[in-house]
Protein backbone atom coordinates (compact mmCIF):
# COMPACT_ATOMS: atom_id res chain seq x y z
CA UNK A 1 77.79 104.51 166.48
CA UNK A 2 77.65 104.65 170.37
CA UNK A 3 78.61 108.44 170.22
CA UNK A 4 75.62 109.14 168.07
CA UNK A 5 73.59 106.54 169.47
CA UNK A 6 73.34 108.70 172.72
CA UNK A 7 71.38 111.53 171.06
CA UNK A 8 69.60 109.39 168.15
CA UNK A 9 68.59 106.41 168.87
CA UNK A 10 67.54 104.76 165.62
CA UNK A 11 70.53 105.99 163.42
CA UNK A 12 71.72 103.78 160.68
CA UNK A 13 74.77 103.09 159.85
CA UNK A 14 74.79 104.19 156.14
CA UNK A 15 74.07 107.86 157.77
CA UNK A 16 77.18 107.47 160.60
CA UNK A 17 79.37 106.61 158.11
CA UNK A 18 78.43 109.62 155.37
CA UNK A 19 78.75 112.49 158.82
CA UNK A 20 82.26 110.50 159.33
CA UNK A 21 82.78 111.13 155.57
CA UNK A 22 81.64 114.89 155.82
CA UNK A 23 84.16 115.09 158.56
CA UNK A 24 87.14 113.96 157.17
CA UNK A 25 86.46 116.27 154.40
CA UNK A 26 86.12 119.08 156.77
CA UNK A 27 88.88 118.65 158.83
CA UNK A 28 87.38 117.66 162.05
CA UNK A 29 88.63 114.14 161.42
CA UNK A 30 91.49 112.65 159.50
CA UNK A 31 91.63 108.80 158.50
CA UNK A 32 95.04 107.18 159.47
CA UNK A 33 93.61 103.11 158.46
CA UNK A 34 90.75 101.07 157.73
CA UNK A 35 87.97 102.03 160.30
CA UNK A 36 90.51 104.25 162.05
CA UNK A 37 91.00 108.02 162.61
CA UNK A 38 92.47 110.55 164.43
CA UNK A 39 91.36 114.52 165.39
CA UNK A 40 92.08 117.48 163.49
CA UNK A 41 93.29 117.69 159.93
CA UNK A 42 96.37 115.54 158.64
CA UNK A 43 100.21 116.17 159.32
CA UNK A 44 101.56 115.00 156.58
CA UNK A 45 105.89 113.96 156.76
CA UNK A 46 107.47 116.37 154.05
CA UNK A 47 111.01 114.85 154.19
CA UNK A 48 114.00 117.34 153.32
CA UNK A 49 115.40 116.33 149.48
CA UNK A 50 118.42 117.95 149.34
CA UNK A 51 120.62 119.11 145.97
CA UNK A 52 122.59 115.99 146.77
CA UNK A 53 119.52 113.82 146.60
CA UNK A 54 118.17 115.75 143.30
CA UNK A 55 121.42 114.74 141.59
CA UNK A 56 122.21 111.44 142.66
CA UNK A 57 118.56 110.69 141.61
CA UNK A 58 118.53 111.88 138.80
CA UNK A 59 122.22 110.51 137.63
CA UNK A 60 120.50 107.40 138.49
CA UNK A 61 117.08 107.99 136.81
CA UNK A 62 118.82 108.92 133.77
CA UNK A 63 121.35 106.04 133.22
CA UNK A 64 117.86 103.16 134.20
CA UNK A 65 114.86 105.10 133.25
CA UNK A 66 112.92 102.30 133.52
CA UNK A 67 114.09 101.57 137.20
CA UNK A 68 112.46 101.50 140.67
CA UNK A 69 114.34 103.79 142.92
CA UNK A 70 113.84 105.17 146.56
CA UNK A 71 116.49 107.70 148.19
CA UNK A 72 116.70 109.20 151.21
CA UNK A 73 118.95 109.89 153.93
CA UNK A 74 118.76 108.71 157.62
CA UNK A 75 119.48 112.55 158.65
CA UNK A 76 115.63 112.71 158.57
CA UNK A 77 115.30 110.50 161.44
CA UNK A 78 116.99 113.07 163.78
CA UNK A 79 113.78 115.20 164.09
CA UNK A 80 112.38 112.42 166.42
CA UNK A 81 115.81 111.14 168.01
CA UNK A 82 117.02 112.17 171.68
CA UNK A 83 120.63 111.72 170.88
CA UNK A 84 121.99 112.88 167.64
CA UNK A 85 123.90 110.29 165.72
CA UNK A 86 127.09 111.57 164.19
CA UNK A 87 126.68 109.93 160.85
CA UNK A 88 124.32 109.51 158.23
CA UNK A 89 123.79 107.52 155.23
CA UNK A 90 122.32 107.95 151.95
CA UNK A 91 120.31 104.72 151.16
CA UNK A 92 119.21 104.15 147.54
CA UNK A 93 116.91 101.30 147.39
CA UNK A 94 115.97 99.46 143.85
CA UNK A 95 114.95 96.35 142.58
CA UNK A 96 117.08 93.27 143.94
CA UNK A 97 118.62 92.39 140.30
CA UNK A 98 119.78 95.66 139.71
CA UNK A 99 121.43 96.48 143.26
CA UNK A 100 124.74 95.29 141.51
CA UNK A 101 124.37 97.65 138.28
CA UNK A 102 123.40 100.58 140.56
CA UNK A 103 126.58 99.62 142.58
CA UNK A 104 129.31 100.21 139.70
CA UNK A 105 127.46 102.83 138.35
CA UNK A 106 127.17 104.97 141.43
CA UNK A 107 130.75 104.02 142.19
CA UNK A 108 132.60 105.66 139.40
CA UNK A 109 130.90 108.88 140.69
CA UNK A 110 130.68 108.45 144.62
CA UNK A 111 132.89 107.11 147.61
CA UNK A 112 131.90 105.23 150.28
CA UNK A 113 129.60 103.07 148.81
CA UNK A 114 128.13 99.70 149.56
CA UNK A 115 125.80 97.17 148.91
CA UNK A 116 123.51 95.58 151.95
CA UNK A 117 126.22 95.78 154.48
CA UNK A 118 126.93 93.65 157.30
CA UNK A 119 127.59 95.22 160.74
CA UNK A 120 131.24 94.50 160.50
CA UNK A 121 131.72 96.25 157.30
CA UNK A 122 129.83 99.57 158.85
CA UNK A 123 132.09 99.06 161.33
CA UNK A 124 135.02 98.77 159.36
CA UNK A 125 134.54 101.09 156.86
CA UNK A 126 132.13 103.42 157.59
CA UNK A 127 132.36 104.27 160.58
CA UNK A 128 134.89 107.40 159.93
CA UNK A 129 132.98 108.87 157.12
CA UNK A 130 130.31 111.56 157.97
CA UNK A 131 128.04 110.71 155.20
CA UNK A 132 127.53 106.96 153.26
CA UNK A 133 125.55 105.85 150.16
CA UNK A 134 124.10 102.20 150.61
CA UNK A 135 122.38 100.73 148.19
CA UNK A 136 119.83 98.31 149.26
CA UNK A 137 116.80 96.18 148.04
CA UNK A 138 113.43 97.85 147.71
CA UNK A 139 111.00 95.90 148.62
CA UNK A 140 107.71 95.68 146.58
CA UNK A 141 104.76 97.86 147.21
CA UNK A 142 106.89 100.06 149.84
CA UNK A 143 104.94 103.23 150.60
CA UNK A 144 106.83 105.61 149.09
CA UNK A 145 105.89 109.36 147.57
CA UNK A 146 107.05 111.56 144.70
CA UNK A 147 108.80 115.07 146.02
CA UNK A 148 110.50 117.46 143.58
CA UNK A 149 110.89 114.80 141.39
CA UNK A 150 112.36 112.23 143.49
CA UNK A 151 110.79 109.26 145.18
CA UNK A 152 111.62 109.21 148.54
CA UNK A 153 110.25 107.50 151.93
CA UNK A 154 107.11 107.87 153.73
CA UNK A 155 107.21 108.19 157.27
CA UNK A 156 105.36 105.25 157.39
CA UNK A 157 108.10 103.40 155.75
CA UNK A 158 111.21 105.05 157.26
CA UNK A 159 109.56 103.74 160.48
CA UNK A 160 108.93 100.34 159.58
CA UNK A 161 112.99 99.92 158.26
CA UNK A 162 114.30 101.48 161.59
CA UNK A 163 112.04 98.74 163.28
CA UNK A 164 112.84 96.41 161.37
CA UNK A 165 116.77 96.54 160.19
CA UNK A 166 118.69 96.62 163.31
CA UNK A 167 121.93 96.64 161.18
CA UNK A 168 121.44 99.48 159.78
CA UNK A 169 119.49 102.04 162.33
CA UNK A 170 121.98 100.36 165.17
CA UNK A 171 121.62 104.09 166.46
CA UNK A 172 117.96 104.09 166.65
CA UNK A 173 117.34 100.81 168.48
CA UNK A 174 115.88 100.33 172.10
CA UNK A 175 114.46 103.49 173.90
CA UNK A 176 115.98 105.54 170.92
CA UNK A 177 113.42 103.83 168.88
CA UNK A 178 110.76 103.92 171.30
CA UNK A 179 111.53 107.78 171.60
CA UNK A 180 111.63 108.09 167.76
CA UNK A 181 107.84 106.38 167.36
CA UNK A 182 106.48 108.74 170.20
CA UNK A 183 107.38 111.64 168.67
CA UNK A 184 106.39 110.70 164.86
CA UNK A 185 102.84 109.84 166.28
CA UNK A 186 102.82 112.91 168.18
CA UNK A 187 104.00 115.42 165.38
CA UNK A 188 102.33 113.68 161.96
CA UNK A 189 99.36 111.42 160.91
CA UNK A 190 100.26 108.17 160.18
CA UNK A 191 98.38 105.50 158.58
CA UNK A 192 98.91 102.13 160.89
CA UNK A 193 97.45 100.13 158.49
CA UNK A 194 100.19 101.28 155.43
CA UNK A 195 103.08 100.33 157.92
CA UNK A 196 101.53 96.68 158.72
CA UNK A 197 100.80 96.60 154.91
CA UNK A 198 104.36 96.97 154.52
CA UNK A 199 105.87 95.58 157.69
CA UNK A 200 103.67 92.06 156.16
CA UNK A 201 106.00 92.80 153.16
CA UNK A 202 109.06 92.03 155.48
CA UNK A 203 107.47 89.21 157.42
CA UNK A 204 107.27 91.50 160.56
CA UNK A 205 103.54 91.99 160.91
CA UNK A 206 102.77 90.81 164.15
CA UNK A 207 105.86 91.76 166.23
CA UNK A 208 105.40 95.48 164.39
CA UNK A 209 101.59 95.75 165.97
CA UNK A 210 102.57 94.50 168.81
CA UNK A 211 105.07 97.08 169.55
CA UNK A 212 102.57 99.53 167.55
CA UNK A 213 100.44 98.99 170.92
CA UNK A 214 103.14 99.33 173.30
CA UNK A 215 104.01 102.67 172.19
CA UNK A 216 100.32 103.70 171.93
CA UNK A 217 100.60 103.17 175.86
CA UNK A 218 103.78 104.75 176.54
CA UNK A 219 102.49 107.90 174.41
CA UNK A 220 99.51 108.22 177.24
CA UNK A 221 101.32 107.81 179.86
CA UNK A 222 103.67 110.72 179.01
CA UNK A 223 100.75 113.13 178.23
């Protein structure tokens, strides 16, 4: 309103918001939350979905049609990491009551498997294998999205679990992290608002924006 404001002075608002509409559409702009956008058109996160992923997805989709299921693998995360981790693990998230059924099922197929583990078990037990499947809880209305047949995490989310489970992404904690949300904002458009949606989810709303503002000033001061 200000911006057009300078050159006409009566403008309503009904008319700012249809040019912002005309400019999303275009290109110009590119809407990353409610009243929020960014420049130029949208970078959208196309995670990798490897054969592995295809099959273990579909083993699963096939034995619980009717089941909610999320895979990816933590490899993804090394596109916006400093230091490479030597490890990676396969997480396959699904409803809470069925994280059990999911477990045996998977487990007559694959090795090195586990359930929500603690830090002493990743320790223990997984911390000589390259690759790990863990099978965790998904948590409702997680922003997820549908490629080649598999439903896999959005950025948004695979940001909001490395924040928020330091168990887990031990390897992408402190500046790692830091590092890892500079470069995501830098490279894609992400919608702020889907990550608080989700981070409210997990009862990490306010510490998330909070930190969502801290990076926002670390990213200018490296420009």
């Amino acid at each position: 309103m200000s911006f057009y404001r300078e050159f006409e002075s009566n403008i309503k608002p009904t008319t700012v918001n249809w040019r912002i509409y005309t400019l999303v559409q275009s290109g110009v702009l590119s809407r990353i939350g409610i009243g929020k956008f960014t420049l130029g058109e949208g970078r959208i996160f196309i995670p990798q979905i490897t054969a592995k992923i295809k099959i273990l997805y579909k083993n699963l989709h096939k034995q619980l049609p009717y089941l909610q299921i999320c895979i990816w693998n933590t490899v993804v995360l090394n596109e916006f990491m400093l230091h490479q981790p030597g490890r990676f693990y396969t997480l396959v998230e699904v409803e809470k009551e069925s994280m059990e059924s999911v477990f045996y099922f998977l487990k007559e197929k694959y090795k090195n498997i586990f359930i929500d583990p603690s830090a002493d078990i990743l320790s223990r037990y997984a911390s000589g294998e390259k690759e790990t499947i863990i099978i965790k809880s998904l948590v409702s209305e997680a922003p997820t999205q549908k490629l080649q047949g598999v439903e896999t995490a959005t950025l948004e989310k695979i940001l909001v679990d490395v924040f928020t489970d330091k168990i887990l992404f031990a390897a992408q904690q402190g500046n790692e992290m830091q590092y890892i949300f500079k470069e995501a904002f830098d490279k894609y458009t992400i919608n702020e608002n889907r990550m608080l949606r989700y981070a409210d989810r997990k009862r990490k709303k306010e510490i998330l924006d909070n930190y969502l503002n801290k990076v926002s000033k670390f990213r200018q001061q490296t420009k």
